[in-house]
Protein backbone atom coordinates (compact mmCIF):
# COMPACT_ATOMS: atom_id res chain seq x y z
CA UNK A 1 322.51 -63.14 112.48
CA UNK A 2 320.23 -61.62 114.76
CA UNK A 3 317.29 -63.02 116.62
CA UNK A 4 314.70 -60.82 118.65
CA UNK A 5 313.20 -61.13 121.74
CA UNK A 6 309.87 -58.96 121.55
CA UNK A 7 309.72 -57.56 118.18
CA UNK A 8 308.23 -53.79 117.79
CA UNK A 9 304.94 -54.44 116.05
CA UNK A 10 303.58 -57.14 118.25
CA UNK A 11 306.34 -58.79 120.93
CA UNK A 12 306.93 -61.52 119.25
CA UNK A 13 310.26 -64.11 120.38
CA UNK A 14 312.54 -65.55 118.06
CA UNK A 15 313.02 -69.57 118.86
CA UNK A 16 316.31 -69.19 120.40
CA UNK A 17 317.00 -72.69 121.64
CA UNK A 18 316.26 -73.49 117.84
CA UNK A 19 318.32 -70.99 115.95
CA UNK A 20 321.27 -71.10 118.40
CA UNK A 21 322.85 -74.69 117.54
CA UNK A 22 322.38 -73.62 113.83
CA UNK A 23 324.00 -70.14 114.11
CA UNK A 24 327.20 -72.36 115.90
CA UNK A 25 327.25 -75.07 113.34
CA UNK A 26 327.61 -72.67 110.80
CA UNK A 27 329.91 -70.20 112.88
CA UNK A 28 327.52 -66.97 112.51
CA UNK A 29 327.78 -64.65 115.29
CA UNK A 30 324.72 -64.39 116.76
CA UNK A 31 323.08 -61.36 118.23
CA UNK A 32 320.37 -61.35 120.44
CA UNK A 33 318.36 -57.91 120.81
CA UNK A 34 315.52 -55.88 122.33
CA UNK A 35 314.91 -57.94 125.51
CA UNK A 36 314.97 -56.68 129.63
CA UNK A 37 316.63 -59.08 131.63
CA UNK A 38 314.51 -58.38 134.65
CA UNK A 39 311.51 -60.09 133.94
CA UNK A 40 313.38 -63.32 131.82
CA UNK A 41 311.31 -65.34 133.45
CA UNK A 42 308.73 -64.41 131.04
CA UNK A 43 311.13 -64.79 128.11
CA UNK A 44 310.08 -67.88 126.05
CA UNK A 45 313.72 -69.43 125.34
CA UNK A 46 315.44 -67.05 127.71
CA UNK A 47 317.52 -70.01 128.94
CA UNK A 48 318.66 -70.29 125.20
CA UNK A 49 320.97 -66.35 125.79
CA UNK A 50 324.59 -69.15 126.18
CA UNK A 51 323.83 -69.15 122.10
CA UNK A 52 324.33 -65.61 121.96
CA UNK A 53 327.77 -63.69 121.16
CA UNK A 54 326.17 -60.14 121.90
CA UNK A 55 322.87 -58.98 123.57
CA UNK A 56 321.31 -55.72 123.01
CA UNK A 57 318.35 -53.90 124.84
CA UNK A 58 317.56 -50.37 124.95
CA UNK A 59 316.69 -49.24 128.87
CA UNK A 60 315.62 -46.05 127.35
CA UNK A 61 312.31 -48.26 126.56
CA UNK A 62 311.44 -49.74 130.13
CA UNK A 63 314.22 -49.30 132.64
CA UNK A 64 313.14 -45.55 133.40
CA UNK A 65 316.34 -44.03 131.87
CA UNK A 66 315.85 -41.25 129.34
CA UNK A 67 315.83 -41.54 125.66
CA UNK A 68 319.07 -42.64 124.17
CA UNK A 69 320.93 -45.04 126.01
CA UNK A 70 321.20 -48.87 124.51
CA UNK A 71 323.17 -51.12 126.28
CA UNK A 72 325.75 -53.92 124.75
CA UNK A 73 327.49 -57.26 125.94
CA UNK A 74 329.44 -58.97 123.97
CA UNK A 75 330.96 -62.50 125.06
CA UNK A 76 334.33 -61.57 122.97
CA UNK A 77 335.05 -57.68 122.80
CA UNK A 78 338.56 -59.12 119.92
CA UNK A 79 334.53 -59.16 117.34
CA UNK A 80 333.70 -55.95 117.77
CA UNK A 81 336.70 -53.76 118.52
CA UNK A 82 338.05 -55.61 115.61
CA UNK A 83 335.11 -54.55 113.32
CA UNK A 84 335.41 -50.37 114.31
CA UNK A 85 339.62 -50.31 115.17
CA UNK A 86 341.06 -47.44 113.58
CA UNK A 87 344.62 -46.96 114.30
CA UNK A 88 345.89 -43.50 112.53
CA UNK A 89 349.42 -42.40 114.16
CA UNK A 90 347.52 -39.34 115.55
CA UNK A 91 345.28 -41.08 117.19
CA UNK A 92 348.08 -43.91 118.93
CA UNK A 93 349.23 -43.26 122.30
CA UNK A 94 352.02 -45.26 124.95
CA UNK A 95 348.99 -46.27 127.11
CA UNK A 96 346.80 -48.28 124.66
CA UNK A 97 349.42 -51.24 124.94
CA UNK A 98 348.95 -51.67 128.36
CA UNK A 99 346.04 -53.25 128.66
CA UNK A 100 344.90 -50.63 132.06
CA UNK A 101 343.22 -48.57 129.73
CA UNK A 102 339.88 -49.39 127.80
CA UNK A 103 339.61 -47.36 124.19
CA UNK A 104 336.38 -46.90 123.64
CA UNK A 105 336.61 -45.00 120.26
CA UNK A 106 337.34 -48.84 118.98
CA UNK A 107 333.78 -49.86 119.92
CA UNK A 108 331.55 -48.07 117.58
CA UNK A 109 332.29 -45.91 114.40
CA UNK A 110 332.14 -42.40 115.80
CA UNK A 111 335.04 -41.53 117.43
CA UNK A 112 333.73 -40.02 120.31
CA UNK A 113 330.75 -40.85 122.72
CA UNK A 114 328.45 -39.66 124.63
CA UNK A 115 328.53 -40.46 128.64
CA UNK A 116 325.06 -42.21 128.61
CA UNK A 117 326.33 -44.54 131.00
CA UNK A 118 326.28 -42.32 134.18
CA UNK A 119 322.23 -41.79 133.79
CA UNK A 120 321.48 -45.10 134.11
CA UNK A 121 324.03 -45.45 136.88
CA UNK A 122 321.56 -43.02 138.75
CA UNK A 123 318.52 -45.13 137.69
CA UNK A 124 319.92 -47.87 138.84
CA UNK A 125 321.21 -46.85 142.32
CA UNK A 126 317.79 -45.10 142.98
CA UNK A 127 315.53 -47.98 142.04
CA UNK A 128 317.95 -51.00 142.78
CA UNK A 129 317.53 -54.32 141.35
CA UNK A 130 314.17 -55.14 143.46
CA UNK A 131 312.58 -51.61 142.33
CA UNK A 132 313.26 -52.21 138.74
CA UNK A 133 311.67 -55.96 138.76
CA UNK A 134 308.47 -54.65 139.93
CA UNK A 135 308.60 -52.04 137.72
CA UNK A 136 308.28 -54.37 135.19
CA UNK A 137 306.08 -56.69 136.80
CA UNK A 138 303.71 -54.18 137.39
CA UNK A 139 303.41 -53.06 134.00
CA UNK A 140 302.67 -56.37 132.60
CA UNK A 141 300.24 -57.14 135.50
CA UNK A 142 298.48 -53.80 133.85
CA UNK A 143 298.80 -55.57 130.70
CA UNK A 144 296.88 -58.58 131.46
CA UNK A 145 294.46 -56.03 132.83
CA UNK A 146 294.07 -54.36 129.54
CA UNK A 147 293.53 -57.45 127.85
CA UNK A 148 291.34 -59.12 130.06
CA UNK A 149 288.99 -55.65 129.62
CA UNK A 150 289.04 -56.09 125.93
CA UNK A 151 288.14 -60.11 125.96
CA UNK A 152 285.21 -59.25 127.91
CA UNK A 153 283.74 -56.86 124.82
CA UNK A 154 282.71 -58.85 122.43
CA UNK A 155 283.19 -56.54 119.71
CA UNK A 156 287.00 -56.65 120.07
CA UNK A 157 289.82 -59.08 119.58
CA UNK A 158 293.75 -59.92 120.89
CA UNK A 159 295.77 -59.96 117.95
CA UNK A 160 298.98 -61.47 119.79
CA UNK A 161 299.91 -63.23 122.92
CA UNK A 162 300.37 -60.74 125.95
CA UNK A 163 303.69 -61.17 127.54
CA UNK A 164 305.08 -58.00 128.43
CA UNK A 165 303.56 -54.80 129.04
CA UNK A 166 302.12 -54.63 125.11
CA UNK A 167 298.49 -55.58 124.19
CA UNK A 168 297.62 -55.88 120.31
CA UNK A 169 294.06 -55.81 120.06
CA UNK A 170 291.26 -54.39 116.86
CA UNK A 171 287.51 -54.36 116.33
CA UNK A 172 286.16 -57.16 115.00
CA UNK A 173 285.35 -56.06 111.54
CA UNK A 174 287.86 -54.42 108.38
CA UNK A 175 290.81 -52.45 108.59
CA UNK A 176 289.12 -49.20 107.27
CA UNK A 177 286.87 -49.50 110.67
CA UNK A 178 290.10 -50.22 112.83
CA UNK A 179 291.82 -47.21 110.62
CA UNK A 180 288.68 -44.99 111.73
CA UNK A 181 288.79 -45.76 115.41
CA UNK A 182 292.75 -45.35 115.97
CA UNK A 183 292.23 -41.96 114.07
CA UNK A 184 289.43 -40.53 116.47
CA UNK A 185 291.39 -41.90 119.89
CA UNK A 186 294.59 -40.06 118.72
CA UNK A 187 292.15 -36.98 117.78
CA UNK A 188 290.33 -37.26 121.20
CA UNK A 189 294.44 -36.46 122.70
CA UNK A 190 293.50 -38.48 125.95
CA UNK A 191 295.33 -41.39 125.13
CA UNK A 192 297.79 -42.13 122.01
CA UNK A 193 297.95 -45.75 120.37
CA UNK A 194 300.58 -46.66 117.20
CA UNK A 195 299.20 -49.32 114.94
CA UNK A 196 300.60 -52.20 113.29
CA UNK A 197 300.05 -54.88 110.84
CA UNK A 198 299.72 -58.49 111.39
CA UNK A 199 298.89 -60.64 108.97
CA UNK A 200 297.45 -58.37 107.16
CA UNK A 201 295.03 -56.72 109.43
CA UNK A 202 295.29 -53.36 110.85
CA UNK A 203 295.78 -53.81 114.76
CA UNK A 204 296.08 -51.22 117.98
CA UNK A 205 299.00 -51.73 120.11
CA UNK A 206 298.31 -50.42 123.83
CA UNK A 207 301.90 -49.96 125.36
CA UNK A 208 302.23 -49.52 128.87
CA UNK A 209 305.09 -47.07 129.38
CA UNK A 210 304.83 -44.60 131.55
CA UNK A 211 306.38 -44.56 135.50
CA UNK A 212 303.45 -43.64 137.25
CA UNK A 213 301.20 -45.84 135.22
CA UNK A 214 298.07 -46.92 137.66
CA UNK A 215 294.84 -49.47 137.48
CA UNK A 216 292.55 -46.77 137.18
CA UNK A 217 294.53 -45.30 133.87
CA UNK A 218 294.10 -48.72 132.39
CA UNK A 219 290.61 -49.01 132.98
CA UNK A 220 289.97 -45.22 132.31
CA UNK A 221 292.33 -45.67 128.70
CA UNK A 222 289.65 -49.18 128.17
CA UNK A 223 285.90 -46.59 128.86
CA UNK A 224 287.87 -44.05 126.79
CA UNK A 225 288.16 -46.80 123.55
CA UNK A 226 285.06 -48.42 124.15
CA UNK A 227 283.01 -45.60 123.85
CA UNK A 228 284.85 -44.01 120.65
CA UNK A 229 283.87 -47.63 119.32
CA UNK A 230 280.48 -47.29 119.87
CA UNK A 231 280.02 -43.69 118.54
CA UNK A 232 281.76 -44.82 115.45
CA UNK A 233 280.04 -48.05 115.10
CA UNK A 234 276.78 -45.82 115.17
CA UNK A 235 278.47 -43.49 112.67
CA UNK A 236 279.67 -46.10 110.61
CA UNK A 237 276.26 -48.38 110.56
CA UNK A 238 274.30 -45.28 109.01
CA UNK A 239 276.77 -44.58 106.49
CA UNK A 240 276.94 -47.67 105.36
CA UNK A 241 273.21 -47.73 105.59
CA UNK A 242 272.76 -44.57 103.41
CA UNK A 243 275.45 -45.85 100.58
C-alpha cells in the first residue's frame, strides 16, 4: 500500500493518521512517498510517518541535487533485501556472512548501481541542514505570493490548496479557453507551465523550482500570464462573436 504526500498533479496528502491503523490491522506494508522532510511542518498528518514501513522522496525535485537520485528508508531492510536477494554461487563471497559488509546488489533488481549518493553528500555539506530549510521555505513563501497575485484578478481561480511551492490555478471560464492560454505562455518561451486535470477541468500548475528563484520572477511570471489572458480573452470574445 502506498500513500502520498503531495501528489504530482495538484499536492494533494493522503490521510495518513487514517490509513495507517488500517494498513497495521490488516498487516500491509505501508509506503509513504514523494514528501521533503524539511518543511514537515507543513505536512498535514506528518506526525502520522511511525505508520510507515518505507518512505520515499526524490531530492532530485527540491533538495538542489541533480536529476536522478531518490532516496529510501525502510524501518526493516529483512522486506526489501528479501524481495530483490539473488544468491547465484558466482555471485557468493566469504564476506557477505559477516555482517561488516552491506550488499547492495540485494536492494533493488539491477545488479549494479550507480553512486548517486556522493552528489547529494556535496549538496548537503554545502547547504547544511539550515540552508536547505530555507530553501524550501522560501519557495513556498513565493508560492503564497503567486497565489495571492492570482486571487486578486478576478478573472482567475485556485484550483487546490497551496502548501508547498505548487500553485494550481485556471481562467474562470472552459477548458478549451484554459487549453488556449497554457498553449500561447509555453509559445511565448518566457515561462513554461504543465497542466493537469482536476475534477474535470483543465488547470495550470505554477511550480517553483528553480535555485535562484526571486520575488521579482514571480511577479514578472504573474504580468507575463495576465497579459496573454487578456490578449486572448480579446481574441477569443470576437471569435466567438463572429461564429
Amino acid at each position: 500500500f502506498c500513500a502520498t504526500l503531495g501528489t504530482t498533479p495538484c499536492c494533494s496528502f493522503d490521510k495518513l493518521l487514517e490509513l495507517g491503523p488500517i494498513c497495521k490491522s490488516l498487516l500491509l506494508l505501508s509506503k509513504v512517498a514523494d514528501c521533503c522532510l524539511s518543511h514537515a511542518e507543513s505536512f498535514p498528518g506528518h506526525s502520522a510517518a511511525s505508520f510507515a514501513d518505507s518512505f520515499n522522496f526524490n531530492p532530485h525535485k527540491w533538495l538542489l541535487v541533480n536529476f536522478d537520485c531518490s532516496a529510501m528508508w525502510v524501518k526493516k531492510r529483512s522486506d526489501l533485501t528479501g524481495a530483490f536477494k539473488l544468491e547465484p554461487l558466482y555471485l557468493q563471497h566469504h564476506h557477505q556472512e559477516s555482517g561488516l559488509v552491506t550488499d547492495y546488489r540485494h536492494w533493488q533488481i539491477p545488479l549494479g548501481r550507480r553512486f548517486r549518493s556522493l552528489k547529494l553528500w556535496f549538496v548537503l555539506r554545502m547547504y547544511g541542514v539550515t540552508g536547505l530549510q530555507e530553501h524550501i521555505r522560501k519557495h513556498v513563501r513565493l508560492s503564497h505570493q503567486f497565489e495571492h497575485l492570482v486571487l486578486q484578478d478576478e478573472r482567475f481561480e485556485v484550483c487546490a490548496e497551496v502548501v508547498l511551492g505548487l500553485v494550481c490555478f485556471r481562467m474562470k471560464g472552459s477548458n478549451e479557453l484554459n487549453e488556449a492560454l497554457l498553449k500561447s505562455i509555453n509559445e511565448a518561451k518566457k515561462i513554461h507551465l504543465v497542466p493537469c486535470h482536476l475534477r474535470e477541468k483543465f488547470v495550470l500548475r505554477f511550480a517553483i523550482c528553480s535555485r535562484t528563484v526571486e520575488s521579482t520572477h514571480i511577479n514578472f511570471a504573474w504580468q507575463h500570464i495576465s497579459q496573454l489572458a487578456t490578449d486572448l480573452l480579446k481574441t477569443w470574445k470576437q471569435n466567438h462573436h463572429q461564429q
